[in-house]
Protein backbone atom coordinates (compact mmCIF):
# COMPACT_ATOMS: atom_id res chain seq x y z
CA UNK A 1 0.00 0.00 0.00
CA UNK A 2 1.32 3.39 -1.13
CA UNK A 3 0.50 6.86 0.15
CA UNK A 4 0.52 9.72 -1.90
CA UNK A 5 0.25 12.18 0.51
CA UNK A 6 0.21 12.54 4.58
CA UNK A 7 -3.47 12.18 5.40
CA UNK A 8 -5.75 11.20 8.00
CA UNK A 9 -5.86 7.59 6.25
CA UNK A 10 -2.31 7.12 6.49
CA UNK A 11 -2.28 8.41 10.70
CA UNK A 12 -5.24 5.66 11.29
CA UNK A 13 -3.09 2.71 8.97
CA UNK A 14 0.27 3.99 11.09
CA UNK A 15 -1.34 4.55 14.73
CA UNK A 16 -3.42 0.89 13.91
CA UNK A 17 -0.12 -1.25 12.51
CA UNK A 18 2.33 0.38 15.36
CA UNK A 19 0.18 -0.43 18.15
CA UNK A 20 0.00 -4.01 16.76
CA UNK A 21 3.72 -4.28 16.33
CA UNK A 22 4.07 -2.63 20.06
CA UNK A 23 1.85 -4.98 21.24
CA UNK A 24 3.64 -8.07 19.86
CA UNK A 25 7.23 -7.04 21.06
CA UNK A 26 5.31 -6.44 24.50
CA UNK A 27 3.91 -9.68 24.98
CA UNK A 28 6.60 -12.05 23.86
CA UNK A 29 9.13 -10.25 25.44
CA UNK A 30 7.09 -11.28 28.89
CA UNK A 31 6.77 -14.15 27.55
CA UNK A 32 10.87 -14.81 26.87
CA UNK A 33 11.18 -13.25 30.50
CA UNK A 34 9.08 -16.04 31.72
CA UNK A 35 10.51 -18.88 29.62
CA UNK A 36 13.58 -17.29 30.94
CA UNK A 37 12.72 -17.14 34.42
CA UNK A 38 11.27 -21.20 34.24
CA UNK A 39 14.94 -22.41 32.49
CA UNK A 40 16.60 -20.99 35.37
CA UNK A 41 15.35 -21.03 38.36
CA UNK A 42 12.11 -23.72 37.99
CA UNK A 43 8.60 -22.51 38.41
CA UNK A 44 6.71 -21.40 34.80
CA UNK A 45 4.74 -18.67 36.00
CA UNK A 46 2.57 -16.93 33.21
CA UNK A 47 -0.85 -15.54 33.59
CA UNK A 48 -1.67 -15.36 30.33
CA UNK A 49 -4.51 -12.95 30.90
CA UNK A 50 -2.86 -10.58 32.84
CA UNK A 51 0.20 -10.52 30.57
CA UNK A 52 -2.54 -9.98 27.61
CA UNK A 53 -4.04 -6.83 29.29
CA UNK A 54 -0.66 -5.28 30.22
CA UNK A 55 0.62 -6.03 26.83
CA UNK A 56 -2.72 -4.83 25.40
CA UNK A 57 -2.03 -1.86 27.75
CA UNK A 58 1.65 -1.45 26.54
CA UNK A 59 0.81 -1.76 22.76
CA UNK A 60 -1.77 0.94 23.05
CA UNK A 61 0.25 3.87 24.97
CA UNK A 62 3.56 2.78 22.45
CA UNK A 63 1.65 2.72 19.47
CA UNK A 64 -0.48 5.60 19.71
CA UNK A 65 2.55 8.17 20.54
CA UNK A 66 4.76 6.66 17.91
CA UNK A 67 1.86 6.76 15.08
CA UNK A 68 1.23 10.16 15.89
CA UNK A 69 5.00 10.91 16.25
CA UNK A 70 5.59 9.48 12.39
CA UNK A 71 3.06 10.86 10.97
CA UNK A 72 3.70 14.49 12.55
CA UNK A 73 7.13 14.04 10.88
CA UNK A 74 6.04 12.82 8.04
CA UNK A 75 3.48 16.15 7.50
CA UNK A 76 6.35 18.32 7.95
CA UNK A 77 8.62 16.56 5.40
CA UNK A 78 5.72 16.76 3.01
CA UNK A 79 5.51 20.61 3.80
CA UNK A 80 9.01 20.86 3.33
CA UNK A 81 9.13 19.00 -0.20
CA UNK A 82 6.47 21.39 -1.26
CA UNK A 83 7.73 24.37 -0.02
CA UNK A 84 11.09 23.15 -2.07
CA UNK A 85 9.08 22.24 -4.80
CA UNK A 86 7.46 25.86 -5.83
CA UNK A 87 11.23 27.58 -5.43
């Protein structure tokens, strides 16, 4: 999928993908951590639905800021390009 220009469509496809991606490094990163934790020392302890919600909780606050943070940068470089372009 290519974007012509910085929209509104391209912040909800950014915010929507990041906060996925955050998500995913969030959760299996406990979940190493745990697998970690249970070569170790013994014990596997996991809550699975606790580690969902504070992954789910993660992913969101991550994804959000750096969506918005992308796409802010990428509105200025398209400002920039067009103030270059009509020199």
């Amino acid at each position: 999928m290519k974007f012509e220009k910085v929209d509104i469509k391209l912040l909800l496809v950014l915010i929507s993908v990041l906060v996925l991606t955050s998500f995913l490094v969030v959760f299996f990163m406990r979940l190493a951590a745990a697998l970690y934790i249970y070569m170790v020392g013994g014990g596997f302890e996991f809550s699975w639905a606790q580690n969902l919600i504070l992954s789910a909780r993660g992913g969101v606050g991550g994804g959000v800021v750096l969506g918005i943070g992308v796409w802010v940068m990428s509105k200025l470089e398209e400002k920039k390009n067009r103030k270059v372009d009509k020199k």
